[in-house]
C-alpha atoms as a PDB file:
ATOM      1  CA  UNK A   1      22.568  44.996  17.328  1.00  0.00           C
ATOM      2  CA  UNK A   2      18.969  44.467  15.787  1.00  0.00           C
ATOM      3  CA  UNK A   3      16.009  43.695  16.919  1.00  0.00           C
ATOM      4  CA  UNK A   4      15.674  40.200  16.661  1.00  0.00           C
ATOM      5  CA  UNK A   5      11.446  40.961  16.739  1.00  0.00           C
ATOM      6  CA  UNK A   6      11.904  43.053  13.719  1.00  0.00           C
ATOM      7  CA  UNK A   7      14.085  40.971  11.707  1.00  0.00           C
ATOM      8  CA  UNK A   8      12.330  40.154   8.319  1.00  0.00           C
ATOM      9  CA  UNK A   9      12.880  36.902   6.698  1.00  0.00           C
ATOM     10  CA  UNK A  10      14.240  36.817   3.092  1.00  0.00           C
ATOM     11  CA  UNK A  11      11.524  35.385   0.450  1.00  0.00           C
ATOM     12  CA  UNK A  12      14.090  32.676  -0.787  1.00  0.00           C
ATOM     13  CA  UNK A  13      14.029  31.107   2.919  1.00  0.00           C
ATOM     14  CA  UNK A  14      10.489  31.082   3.691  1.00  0.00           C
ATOM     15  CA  UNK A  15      10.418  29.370   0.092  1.00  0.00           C
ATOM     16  CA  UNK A  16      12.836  26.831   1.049  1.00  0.00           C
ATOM     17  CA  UNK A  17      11.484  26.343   4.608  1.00  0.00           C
ATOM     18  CA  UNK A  18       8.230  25.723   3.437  1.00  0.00           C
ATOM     19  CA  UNK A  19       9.568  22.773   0.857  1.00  0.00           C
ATOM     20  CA  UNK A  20       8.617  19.106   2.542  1.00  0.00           C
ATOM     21  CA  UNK A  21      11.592  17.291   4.161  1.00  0.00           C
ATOM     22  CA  UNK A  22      12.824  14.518   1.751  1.00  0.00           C
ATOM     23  CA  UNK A  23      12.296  11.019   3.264  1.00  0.00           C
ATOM     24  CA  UNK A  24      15.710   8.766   4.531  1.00  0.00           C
ATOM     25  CA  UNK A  25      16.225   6.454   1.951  1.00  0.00           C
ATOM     26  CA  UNK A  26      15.329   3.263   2.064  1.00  0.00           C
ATOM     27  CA  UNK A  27      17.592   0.143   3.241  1.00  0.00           C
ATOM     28  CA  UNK A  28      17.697  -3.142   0.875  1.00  0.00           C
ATOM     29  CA  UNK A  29      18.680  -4.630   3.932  1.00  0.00           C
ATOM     30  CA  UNK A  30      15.541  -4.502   6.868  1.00  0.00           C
ATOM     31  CA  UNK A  31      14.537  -6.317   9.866  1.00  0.00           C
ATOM     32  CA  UNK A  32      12.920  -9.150   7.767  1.00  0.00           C
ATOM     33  CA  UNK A  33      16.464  -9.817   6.288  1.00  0.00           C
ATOM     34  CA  UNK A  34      17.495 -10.456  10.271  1.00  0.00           C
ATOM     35  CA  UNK A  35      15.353 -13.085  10.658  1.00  0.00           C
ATOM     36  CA  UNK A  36      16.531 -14.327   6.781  1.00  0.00           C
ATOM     37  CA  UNK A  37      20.544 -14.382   8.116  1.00  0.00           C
ATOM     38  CA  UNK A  38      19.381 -16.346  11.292  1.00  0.00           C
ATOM     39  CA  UNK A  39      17.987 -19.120   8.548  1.00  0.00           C
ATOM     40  CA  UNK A  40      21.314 -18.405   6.747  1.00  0.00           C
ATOM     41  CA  UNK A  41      23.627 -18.935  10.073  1.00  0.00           C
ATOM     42  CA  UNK A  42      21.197 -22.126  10.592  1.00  0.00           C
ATOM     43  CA  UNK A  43      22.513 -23.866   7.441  1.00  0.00           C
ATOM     44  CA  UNK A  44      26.102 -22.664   8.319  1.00  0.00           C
ATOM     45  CA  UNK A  45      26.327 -24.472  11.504  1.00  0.00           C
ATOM     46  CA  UNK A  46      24.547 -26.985  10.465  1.00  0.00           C
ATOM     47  CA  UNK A  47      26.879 -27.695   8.006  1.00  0.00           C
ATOM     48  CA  UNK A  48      29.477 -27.398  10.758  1.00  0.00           C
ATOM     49  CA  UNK A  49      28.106 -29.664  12.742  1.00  0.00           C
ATOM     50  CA  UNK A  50      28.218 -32.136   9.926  1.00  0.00           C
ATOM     51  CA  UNK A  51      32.552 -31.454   9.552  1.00  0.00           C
ATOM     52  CA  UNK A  52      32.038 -32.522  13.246  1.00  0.00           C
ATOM     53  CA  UNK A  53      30.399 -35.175  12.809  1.00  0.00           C
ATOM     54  CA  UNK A  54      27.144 -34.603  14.893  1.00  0.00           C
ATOM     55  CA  UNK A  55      24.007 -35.493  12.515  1.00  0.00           C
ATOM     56  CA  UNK A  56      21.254 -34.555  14.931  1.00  0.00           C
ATOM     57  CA  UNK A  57      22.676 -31.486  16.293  1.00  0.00           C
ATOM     58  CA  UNK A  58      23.317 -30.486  12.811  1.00  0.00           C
ATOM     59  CA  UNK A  59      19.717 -31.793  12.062  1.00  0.00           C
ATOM     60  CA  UNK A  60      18.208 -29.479  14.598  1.00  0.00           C
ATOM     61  CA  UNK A  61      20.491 -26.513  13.843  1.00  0.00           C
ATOM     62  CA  UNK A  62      18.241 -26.416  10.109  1.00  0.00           C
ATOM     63  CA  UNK A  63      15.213 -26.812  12.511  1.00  0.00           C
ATOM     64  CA  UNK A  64      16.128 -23.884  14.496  1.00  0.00           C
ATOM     65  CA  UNK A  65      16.598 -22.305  11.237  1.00  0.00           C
ATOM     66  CA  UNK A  66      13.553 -22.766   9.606  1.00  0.00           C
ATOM     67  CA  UNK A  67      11.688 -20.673  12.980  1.00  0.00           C
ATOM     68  CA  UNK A  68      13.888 -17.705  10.741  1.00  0.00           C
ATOM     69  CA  UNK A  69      12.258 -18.636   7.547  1.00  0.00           C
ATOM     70  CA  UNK A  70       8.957 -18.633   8.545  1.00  0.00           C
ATOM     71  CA  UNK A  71       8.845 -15.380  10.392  1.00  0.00           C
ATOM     72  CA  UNK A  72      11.291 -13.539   7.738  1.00  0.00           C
ATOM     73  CA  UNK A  73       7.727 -13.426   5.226  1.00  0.00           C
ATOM     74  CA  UNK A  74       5.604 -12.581   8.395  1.00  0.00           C
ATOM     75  CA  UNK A  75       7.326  -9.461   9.324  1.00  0.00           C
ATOM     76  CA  UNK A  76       8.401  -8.013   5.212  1.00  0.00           C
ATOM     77  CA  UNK A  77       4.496  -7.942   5.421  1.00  0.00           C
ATOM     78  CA  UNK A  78       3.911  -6.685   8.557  1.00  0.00           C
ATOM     79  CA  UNK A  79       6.447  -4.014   8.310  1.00  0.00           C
ATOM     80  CA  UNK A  80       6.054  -3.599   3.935  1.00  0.00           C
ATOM     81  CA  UNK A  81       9.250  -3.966   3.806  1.00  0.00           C
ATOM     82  CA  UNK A  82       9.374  -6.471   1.193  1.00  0.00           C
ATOM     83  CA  UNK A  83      11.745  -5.720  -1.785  1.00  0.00           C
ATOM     84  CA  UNK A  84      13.477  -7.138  -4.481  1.00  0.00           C
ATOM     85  CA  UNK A  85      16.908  -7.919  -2.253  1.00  0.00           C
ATOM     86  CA  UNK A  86      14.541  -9.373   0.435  1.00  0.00           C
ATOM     87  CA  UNK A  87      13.813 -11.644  -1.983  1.00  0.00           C
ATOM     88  CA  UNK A  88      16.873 -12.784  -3.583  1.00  0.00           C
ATOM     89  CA  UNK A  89      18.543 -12.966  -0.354  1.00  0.00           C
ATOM     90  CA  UNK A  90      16.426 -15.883   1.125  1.00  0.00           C
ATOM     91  CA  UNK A  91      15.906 -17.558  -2.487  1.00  0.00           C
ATOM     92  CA  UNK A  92      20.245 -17.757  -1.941  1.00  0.00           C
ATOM     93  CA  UNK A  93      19.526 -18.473   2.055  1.00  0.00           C
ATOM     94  CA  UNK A  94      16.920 -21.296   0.974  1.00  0.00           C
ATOM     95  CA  UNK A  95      19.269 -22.957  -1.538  1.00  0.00           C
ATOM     96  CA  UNK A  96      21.840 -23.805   1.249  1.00  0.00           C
ATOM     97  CA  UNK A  97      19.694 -24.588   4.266  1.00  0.00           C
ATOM     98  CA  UNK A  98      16.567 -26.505   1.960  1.00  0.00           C
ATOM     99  CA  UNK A  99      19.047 -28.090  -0.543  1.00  0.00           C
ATOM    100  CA  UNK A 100      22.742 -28.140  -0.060  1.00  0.00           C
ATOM    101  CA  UNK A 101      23.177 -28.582   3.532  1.00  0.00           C
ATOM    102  CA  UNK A 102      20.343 -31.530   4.105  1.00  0.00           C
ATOM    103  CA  UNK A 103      21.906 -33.237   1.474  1.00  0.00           C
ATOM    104  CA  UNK A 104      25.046 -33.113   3.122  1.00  0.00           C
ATOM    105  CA  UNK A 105      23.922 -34.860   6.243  1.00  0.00           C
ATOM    106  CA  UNK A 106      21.936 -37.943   3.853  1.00  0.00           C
ATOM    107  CA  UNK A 107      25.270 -38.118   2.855  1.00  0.00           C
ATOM    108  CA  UNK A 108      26.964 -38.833   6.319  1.00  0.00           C
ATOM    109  CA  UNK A 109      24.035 -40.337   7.231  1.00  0.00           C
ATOM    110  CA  UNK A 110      23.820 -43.062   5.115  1.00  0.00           C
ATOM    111  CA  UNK A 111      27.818 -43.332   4.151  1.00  0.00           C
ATOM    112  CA  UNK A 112      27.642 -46.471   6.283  1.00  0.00           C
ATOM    113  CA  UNK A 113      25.893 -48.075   3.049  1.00  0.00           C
ATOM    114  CA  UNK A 114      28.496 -47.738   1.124  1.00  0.00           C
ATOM    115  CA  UNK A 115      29.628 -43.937  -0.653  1.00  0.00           C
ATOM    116  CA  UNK A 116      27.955 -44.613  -4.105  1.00  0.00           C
ATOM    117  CA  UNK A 117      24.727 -44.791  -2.361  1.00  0.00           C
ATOM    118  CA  UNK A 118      25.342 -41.652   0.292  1.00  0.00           C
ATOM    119  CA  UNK A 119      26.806 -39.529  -3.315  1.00  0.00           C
ATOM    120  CA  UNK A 120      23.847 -41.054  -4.811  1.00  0.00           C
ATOM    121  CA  UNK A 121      21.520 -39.623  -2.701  1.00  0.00           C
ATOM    122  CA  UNK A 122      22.792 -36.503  -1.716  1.00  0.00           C
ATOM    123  CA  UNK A 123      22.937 -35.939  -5.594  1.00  0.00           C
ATOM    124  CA  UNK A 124      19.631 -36.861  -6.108  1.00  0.00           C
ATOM    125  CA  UNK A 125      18.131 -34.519  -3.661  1.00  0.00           C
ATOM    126  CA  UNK A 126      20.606 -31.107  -4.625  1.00  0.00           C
ATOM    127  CA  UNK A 127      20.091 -31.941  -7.875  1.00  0.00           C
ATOM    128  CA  UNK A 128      16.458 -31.852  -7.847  1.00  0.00           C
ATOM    129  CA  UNK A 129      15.849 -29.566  -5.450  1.00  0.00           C
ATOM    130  CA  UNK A 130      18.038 -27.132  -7.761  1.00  0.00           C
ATOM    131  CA  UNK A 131      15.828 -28.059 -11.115  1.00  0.00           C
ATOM    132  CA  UNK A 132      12.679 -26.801  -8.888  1.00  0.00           C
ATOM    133  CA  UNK A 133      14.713 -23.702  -7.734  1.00  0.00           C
ATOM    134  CA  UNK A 134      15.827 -22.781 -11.456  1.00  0.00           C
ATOM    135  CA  UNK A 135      11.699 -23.221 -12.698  1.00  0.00           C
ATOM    136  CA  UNK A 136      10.365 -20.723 -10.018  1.00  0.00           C
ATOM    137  CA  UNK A 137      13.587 -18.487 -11.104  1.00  0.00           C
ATOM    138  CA  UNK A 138      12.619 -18.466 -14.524  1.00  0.00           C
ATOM    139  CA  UNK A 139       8.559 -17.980 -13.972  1.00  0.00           C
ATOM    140  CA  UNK A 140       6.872 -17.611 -10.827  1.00  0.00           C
ATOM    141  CA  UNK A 141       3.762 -19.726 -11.023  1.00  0.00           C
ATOM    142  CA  UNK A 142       0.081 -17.571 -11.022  1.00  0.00           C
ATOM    143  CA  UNK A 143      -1.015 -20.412  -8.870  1.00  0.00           C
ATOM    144  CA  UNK A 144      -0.728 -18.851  -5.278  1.00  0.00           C
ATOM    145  CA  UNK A 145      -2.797 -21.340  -3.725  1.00  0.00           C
ATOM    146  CA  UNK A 146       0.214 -24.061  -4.194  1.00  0.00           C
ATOM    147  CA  UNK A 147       3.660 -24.605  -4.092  1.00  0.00           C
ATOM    148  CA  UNK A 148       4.874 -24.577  -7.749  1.00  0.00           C
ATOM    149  CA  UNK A 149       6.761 -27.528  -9.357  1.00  0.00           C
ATOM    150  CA  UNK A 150       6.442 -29.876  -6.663  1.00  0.00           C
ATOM    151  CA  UNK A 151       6.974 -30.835  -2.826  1.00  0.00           C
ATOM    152  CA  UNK A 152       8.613 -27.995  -1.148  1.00  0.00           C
ATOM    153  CA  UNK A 153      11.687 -28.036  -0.358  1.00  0.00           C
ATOM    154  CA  UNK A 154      11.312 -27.258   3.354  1.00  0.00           C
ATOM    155  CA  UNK A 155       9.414 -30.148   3.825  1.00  0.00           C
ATOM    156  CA  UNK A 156      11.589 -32.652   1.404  1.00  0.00           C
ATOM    157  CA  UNK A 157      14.075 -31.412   3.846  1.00  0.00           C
ATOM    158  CA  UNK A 158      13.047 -31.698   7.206  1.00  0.00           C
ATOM    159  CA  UNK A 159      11.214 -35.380   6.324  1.00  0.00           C
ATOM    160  CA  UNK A 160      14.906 -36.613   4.948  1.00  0.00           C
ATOM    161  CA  UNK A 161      16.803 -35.649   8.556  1.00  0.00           C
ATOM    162  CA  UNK A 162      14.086 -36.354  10.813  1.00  0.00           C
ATOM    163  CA  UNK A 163      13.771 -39.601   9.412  1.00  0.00           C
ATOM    164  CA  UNK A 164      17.637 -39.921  10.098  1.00  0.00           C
ATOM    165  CA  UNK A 165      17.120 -38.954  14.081  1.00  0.00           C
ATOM    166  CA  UNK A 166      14.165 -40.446  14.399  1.00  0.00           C
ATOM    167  CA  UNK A 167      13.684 -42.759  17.202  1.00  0.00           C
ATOM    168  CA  UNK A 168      10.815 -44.762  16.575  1.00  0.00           C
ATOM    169  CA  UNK A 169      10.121 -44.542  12.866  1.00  0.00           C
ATOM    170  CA  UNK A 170      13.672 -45.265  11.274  1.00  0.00           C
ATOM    171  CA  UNK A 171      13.201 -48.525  13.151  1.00  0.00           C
ATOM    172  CA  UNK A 172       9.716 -49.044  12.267  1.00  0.00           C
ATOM    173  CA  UNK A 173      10.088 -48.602   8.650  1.00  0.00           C
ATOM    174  CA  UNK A 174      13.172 -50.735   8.025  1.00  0.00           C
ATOM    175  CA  UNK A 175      16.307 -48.435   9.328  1.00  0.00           C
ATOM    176  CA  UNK A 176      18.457 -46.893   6.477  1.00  0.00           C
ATOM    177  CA  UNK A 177      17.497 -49.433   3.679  1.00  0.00           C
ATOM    178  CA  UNK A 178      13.784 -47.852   3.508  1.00  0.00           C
ATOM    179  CA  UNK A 179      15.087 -44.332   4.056  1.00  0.00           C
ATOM    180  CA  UNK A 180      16.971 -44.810   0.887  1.00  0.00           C
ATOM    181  CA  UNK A 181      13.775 -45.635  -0.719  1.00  0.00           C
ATOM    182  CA  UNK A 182      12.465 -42.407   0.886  1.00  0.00           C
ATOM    183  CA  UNK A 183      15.312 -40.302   0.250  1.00  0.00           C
ATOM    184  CA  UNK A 184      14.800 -40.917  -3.724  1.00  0.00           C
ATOM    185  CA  UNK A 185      11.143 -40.119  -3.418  1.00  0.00           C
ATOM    186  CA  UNK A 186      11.365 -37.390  -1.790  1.00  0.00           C
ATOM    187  CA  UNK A 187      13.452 -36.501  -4.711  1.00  0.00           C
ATOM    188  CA  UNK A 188      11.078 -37.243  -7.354  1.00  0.00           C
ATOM    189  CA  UNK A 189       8.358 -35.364  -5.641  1.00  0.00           C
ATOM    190  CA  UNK A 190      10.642 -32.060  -5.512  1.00  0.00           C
ATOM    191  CA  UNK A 191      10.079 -31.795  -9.090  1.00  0.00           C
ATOM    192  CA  UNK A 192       6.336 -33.685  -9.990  1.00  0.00           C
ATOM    193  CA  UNK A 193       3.670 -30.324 -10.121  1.00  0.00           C
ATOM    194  CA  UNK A 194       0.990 -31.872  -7.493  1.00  0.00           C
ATOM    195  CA  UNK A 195      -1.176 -29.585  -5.397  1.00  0.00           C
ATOM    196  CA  UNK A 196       0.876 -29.159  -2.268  1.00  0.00           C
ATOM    197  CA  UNK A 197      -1.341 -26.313  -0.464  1.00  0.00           C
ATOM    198  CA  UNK A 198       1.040 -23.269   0.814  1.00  0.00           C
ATOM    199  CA  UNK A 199      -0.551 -20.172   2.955  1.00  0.00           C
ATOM    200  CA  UNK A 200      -0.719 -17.963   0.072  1.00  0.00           C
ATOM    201  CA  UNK A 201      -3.733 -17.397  -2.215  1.00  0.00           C
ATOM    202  CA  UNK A 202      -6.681 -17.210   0.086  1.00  0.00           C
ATOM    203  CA  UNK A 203      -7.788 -17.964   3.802  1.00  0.00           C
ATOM    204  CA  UNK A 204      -7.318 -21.561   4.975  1.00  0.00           C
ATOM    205  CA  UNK A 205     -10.076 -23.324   6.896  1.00  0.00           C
ATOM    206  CA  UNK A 206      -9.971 -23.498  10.939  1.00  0.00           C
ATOM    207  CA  UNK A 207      -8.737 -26.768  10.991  1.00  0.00           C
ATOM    208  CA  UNK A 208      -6.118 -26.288   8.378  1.00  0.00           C
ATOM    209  CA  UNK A 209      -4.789 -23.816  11.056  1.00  0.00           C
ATOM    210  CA  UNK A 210      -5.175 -26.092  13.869  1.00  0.00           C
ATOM    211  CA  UNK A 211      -3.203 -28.697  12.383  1.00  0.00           C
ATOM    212  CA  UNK A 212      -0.460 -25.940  11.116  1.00  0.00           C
ATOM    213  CA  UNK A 213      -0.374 -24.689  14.926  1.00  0.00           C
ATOM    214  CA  UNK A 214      -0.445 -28.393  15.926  1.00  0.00           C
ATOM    215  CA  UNK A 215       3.076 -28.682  13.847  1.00  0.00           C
ATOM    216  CA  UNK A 216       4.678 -25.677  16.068  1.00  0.00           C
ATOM    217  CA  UNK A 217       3.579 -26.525  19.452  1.00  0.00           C
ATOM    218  CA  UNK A 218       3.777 -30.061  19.250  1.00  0.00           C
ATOM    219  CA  UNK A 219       7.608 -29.735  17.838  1.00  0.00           C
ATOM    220  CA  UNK A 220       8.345 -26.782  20.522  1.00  0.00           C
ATOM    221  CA  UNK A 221       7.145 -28.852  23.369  1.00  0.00           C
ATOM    222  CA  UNK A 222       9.173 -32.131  21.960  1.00  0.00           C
ATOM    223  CA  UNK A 223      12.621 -29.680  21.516  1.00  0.00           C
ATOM    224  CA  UNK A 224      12.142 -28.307  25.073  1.00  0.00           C
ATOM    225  CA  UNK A 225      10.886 -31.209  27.548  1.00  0.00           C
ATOM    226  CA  UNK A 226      14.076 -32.960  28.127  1.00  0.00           C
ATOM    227  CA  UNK A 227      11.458 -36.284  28.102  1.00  0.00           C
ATOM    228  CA  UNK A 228      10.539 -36.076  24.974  1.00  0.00           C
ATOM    229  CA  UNK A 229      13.345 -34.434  23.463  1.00  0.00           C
ATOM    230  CA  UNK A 230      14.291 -38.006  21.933  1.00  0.00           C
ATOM    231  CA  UNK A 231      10.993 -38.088  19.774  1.00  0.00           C
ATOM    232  CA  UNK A 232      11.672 -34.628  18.426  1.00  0.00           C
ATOM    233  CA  UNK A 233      12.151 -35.543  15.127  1.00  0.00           C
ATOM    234  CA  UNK A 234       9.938 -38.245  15.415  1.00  0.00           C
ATOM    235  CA  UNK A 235       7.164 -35.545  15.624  1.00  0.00           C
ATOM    236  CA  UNK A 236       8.976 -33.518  12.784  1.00  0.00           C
ATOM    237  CA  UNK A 237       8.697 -36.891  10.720  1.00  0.00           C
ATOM    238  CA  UNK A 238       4.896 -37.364  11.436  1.00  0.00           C
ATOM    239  CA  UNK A 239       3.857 -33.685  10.677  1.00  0.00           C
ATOM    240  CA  UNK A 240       5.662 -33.398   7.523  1.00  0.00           C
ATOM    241  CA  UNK A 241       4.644 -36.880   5.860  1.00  0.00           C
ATOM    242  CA  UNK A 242       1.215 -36.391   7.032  1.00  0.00           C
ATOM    243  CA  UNK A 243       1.223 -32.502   4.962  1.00  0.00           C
ATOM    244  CA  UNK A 244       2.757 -34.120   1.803  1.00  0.00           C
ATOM    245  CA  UNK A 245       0.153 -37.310   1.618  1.00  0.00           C
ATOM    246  CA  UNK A 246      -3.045 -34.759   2.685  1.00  0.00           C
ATOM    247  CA  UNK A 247      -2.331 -31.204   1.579  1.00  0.00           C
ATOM    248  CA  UNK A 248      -4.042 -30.938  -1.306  1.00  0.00           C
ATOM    249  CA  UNK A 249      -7.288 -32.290   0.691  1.00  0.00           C
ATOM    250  CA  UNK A 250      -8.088 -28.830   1.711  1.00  0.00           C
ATOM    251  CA  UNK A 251      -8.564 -27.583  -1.940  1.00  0.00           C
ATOM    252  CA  UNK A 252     -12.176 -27.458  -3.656  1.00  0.00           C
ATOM    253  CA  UNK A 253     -12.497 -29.872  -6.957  1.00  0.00           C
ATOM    254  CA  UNK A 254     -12.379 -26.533  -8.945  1.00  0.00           C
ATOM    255  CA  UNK A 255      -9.093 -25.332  -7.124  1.00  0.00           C
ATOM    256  CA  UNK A 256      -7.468 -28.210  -8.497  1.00  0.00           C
ATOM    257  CA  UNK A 257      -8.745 -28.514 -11.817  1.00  0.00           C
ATOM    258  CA  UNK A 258      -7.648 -24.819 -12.068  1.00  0.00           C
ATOM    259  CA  UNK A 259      -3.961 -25.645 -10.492  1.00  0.00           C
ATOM    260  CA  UNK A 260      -3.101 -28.373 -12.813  1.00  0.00           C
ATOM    261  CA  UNK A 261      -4.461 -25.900 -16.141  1.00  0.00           C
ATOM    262  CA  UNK A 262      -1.917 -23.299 -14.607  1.00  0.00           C
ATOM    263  CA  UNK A 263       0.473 -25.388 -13.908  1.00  0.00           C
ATOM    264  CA  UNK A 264       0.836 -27.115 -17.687  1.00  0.00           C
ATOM    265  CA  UNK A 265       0.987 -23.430 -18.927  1.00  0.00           C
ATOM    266  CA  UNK A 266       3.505 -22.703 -16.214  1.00  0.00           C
ATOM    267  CA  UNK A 267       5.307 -25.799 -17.490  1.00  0.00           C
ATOM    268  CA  UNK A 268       4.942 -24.647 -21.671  1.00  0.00           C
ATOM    269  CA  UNK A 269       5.791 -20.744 -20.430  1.00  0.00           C
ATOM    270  CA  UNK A 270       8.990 -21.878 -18.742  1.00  0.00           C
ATOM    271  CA  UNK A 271      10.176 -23.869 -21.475  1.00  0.00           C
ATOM    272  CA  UNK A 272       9.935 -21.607 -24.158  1.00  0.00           C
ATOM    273  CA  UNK A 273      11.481 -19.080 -22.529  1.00  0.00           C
ATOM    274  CA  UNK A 274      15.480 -18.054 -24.100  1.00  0.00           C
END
């Protein structure tokens, strides 16, 4: 038997040892796609909810969704995992829970004014909200300051079933006759190219944050004292009406002038395209 202290080592495997250890391959799906499928199974019971009947629990199942969609960005940059599936996966994920499923629940909603109107203005809202989905799939605006092509969809959303649950505005406003007046703005302003601001393109100010963090924890404490879970989407309502009449306030003069310029080209770039 040799001795294993005298036992020489062939070139060719010190050659090989000495080669770097190739890296595991990648995953298209991550942990940011986790939080991506919770927005996803938000939107599917949401929808359920709707089969059941059950508006605001179906309302607050795309709520509890949305908590998915705003940390599923956070942590593809926190982790660099962001990739091309990433992205294509919650562009699909956003269709359903920012598009088809809301309109789904104006359409239950407001069937007690008669179906034309509830198809009417479920149409009006997936039909939109698809034309601004199909522009930022054809181009992606250069503007990262702003939402390109119009009122996000998030917030179209969550201002069309709050206003259904609400308890104090619905009333206020004129019950289900105003919201149908809302409910076709809201669909016009999914597809008009004004400066809604978005947390891309450069620090906000310390207030902007404020009022974002004012959103979160006002809406958290609503959802979880049993008090004030009532007004839930009464706060929901507030937040979101008070971002789409004020967000552009944040911007300098030269920020806009800038986002309409980009946005006309945007506009020219997407319809010459083949």
């Amino acid at each position: 038997m040799p001795d294993l202290a005298t036992v020489t080592v062939a070139p060719e495997t010190e050659a090989a040892a000495a080669l770097p250890v190739a890296a595991a391959p990648r995953r298209a799906f991550g942990l940011k796609d986790l939080f991506t499928t919770w927005n996803l199974l938000g939107g599917v019971l949401s929808l359920i909810a709707v089969i059941e009947g059950d508006i605001r629990w179906a309302s607050y199942w795309l709520l509890i969704g949305y908590i998915g969609d705003v940390f599923d960005g956070m942590v593809a940059r926190a982790t660099k995992g962001s990739n091309r599936f990433g992205a294509e996966f919650d562009n699909i994920v956003d269709h359903l829970t920012q598009c088809i499923a809301p309109a789904v629940i104006v359409y239950v909603g407001f069937k007690g004014l008669g179906k034309p109107v509830a198809i009417g203005l479920a149409s009006a809202l997936v039909i939109t909200g698809s034309i601004r989905h199909a522009r930022s799939a054809v181009k992606r605006s250069e503007f990262s300051l702003c939402w390109a092509g119009g009122l996000p969809r998030t917030v179209s959303m969550l201002i069309a079933v709050s206003y259904l649950n609400s308890t104090l505005y619905s009333a206020a406003l004129g019950g289900l006759w105003a919201g149908v007046a809302l409910i076709l703005f809201l669909a016009v302003m999914n597809v008009v190219p004004l400066p809604f601001l978005s947390h891309h393109g450069r620090n906000l100010q310390n207030y902007v944050r404020a009022l974002i963090g004012g959103f979160f924890g006002t809406t958290a404490i609503a959802a979880l004292v049993p008090a004030l879970r009532p007004f839930t989407f009464d706060v929901v309502f507030f937040w979101m009406v008070g971002y789409m009449a004020t967000s552009w306030i944040p911007m300098r003069p030269a920020e806009r002038q800038e986002f309409f310029r980009v946005t006309r080209q945007w506009l020219r770039d997407i319809a010459a395209e083949r």
